[in-house]
Protein backbone atom coordinates (compact mmCIF):
# COMPACT_ATOMS: atom_id res chain seq x y z
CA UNK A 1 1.02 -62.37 26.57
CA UNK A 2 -0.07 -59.88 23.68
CA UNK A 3 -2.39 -57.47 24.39
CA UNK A 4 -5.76 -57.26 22.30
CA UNK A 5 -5.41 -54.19 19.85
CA UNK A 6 -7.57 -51.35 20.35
CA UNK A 7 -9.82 -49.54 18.33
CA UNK A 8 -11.02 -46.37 18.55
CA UNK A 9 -14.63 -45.85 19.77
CA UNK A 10 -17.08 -44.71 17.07
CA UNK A 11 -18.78 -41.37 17.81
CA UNK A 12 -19.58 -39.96 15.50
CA UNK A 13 -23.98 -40.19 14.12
CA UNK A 14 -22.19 -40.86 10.51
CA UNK A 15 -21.23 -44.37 11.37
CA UNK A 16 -24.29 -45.50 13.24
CA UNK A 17 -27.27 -47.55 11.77
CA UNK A 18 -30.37 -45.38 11.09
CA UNK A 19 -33.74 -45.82 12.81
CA UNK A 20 -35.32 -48.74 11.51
CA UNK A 21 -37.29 -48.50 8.33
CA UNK A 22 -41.10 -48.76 8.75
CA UNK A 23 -41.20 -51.77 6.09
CA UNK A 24 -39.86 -54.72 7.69
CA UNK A 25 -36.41 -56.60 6.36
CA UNK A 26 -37.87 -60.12 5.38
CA UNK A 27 -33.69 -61.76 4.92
CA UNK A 28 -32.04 -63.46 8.25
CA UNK A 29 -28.84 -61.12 7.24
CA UNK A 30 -27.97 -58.53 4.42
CA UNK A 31 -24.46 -56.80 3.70
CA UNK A 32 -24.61 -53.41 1.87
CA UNK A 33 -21.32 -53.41 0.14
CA UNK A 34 -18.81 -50.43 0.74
CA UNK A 35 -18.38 -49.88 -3.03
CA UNK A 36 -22.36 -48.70 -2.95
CA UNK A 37 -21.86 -46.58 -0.03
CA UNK A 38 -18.81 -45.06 -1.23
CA UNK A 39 -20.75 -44.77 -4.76
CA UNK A 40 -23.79 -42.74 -2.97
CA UNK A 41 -21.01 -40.46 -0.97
CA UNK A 42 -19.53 -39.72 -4.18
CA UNK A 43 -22.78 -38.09 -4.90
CA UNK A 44 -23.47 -36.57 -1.93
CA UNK A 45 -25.49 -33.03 -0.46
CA UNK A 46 -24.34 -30.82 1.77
CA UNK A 47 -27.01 -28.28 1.36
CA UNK A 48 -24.76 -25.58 -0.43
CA UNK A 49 -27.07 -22.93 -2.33
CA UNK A 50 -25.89 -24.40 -5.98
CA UNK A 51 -27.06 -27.64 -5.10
CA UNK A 52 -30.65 -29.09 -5.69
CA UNK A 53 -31.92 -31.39 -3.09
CA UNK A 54 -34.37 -33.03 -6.17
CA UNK A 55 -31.61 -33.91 -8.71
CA UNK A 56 -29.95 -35.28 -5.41
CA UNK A 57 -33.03 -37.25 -4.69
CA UNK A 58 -32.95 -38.48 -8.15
CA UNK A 59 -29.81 -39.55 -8.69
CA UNK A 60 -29.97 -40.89 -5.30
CA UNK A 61 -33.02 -43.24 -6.14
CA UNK A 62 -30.94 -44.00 -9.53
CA UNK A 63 -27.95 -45.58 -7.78
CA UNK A 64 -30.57 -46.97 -5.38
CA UNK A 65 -32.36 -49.17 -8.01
CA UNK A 66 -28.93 -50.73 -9.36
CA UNK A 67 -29.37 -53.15 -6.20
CA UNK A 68 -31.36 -55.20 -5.00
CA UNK A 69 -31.51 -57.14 -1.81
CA UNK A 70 -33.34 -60.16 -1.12
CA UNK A 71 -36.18 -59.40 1.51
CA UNK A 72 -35.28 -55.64 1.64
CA UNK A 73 -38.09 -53.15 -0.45
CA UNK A 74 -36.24 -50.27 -1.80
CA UNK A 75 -37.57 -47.81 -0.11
CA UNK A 76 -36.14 -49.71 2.87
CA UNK A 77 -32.49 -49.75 0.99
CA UNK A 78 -33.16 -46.25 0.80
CA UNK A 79 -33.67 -45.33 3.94
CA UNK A 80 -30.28 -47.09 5.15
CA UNK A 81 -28.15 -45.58 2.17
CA UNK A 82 -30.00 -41.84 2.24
CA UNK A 83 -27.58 -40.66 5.46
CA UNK A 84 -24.42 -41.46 3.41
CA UNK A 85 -25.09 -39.54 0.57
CA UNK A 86 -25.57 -36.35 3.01
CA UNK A 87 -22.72 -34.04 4.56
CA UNK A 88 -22.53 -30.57 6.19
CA UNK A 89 -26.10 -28.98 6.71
CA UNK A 90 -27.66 -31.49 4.91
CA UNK A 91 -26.27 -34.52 7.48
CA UNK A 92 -27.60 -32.18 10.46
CA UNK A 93 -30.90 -31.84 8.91
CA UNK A 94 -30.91 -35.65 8.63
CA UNK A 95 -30.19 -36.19 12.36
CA UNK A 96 -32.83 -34.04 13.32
CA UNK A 97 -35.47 -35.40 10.76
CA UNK A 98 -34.77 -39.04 10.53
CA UNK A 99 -36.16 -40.61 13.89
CA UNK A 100 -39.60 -38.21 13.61
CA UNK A 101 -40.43 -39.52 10.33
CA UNK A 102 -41.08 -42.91 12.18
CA UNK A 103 -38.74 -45.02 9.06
CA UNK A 104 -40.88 -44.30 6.27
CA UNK A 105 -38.49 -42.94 3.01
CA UNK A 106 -41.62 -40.87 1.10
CA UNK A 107 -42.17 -38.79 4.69
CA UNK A 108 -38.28 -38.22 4.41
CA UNK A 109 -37.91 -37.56 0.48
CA UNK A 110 -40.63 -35.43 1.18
CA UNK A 111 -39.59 -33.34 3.68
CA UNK A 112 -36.33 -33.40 2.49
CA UNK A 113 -37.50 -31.74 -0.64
CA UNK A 114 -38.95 -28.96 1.13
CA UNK A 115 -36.60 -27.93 3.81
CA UNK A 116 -34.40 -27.37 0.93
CA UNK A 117 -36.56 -26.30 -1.54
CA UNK A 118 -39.11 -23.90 0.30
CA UNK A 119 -42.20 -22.80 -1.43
CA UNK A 120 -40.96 -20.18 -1.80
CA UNK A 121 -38.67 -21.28 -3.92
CA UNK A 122 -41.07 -23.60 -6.03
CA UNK A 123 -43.18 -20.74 -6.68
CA UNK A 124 -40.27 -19.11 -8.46
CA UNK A 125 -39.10 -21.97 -10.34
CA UNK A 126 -42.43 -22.50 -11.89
CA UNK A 127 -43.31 -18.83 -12.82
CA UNK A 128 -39.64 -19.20 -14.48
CA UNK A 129 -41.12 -22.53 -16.17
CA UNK A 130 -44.20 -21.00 -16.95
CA UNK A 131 -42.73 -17.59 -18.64
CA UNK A 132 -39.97 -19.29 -20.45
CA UNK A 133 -38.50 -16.91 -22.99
CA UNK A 134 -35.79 -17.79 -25.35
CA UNK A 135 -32.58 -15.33 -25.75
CA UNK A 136 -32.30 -12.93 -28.22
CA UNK A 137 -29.32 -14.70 -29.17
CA UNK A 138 -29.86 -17.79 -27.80
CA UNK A 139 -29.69 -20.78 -29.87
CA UNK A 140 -32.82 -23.26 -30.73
CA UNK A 141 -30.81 -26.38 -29.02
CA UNK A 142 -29.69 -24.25 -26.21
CA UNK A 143 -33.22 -23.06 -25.45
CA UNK A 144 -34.68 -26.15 -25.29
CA UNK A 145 -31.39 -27.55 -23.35
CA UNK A 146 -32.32 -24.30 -20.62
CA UNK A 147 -36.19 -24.86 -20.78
CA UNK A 148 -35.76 -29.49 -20.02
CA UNK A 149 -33.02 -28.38 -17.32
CA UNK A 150 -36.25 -25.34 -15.51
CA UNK A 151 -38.49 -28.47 -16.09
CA UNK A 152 -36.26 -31.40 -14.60
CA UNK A 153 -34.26 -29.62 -12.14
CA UNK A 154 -36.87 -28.46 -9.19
CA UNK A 155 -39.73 -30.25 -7.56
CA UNK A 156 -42.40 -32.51 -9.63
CA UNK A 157 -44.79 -29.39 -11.12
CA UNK A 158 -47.40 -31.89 -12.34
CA UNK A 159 -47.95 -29.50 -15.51
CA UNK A 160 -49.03 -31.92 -18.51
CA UNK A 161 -45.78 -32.75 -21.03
CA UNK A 162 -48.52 -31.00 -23.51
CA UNK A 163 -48.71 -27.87 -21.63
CA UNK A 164 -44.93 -27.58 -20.99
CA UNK A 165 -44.71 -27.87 -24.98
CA UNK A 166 -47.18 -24.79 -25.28
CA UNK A 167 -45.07 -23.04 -22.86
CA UNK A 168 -41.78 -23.46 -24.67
CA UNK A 169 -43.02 -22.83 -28.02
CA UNK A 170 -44.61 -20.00 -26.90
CA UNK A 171 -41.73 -18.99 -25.42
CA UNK A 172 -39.95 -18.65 -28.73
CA UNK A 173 -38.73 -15.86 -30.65
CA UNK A 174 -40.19 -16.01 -34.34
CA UNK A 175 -37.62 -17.52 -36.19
CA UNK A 176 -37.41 -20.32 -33.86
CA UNK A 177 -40.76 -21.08 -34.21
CA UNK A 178 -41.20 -20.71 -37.85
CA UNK A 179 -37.99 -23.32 -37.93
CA UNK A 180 -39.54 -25.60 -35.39
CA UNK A 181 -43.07 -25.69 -37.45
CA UNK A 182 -40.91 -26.25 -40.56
CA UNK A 183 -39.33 -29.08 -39.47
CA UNK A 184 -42.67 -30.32 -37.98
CA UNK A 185 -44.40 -29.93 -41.43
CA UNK A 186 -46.89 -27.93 -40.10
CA UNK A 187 -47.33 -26.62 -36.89
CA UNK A 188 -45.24 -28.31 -33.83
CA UNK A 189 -48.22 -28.72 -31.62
CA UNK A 190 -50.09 -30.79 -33.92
């Protein structure tokens, strides 16, 4: 008589099912596919000091919303997928964070966001938002490539599109500006 192969035991927190999400799963059965999760390790944090836990979080939520599963919300799909897309630091963080924030994903994103992007560190970002000034030799397209990269790469700064604008332009040397109103035919924040 053959013997039943054996497997070994799974120990490791990466392979286990995280807490339960605070919405409820309305479907008798789901099946995330391996080519997601594999897709949202691809991408993944490990908390490393060039990485930005909010582009994470927003590519993240990107390869989050190309699924959809029936009688699953998706902040519940991300709550399941969030602990494969995180390694190193960022994984450790996770096992310490994820049962306290009772399954809800906005607690998480949230918290998330700030452990790894301390005040701190928002304050800086927006003062370097805020006091944008072009290169002396910096390009037009490459300023406004560095100044949409300060305003999409930290935390949400809730500064009006309009104000941003004023901050850029302002930002400008001369000649930049003089182009920009040119091309504008008038002035650019009109």
């Amino acid at each position: 008589m053959e013997s039943a192969p054996s497997y070994p035991a799974v120990t490791s927190r990466e392979y286990m099912e995280p807490p339960p999400s605070c919405h409820p799963i309305l479907s008798d059965g789901y099946e995330i596919r391996p080519s997601l999760i594999a897709m949202v390790r691809a991408k993944s944090f490990s908390a490393r000091k060039d990485e930005c836990p909010y582009t994470h979080l927003q590519e993240f939520e990107e390869n989050c919303s190309l699924l959809s599963i029936l009688g699953m919300n998706q902040n519940t799909l991300r709550w399941k997928l969030f602990p494969f897309s995180l390694t190193g630091n960022a994984k450790i963080w996770y096992n310490r964070t994820a049962v306290r924030v009772g399954g809800d994903w906005i607690r998480l994103k949230d918290e998330f966001g700030l452990f790894f992007f301390p005040v701190s560190k928002v304050i800086s970002h927006r003062v370097q938002l805020l006091t944008f000034k072009q290169g002396d030799s910096e390009s037009l397209g490459a300023a406004w490539a560095r100044f949409m990269h300060l305003a999409t790469s930290g935390p949400p700064h809730n500064i009006q599109e309009e104000m941003l604008m004023q901050h850029f332009v302002h930002g400008l040397n001369p000649e930049s500006e003089h182009f920009l109103n040119l091309a504008s035919e008038g002035s650019v924040m009109y």
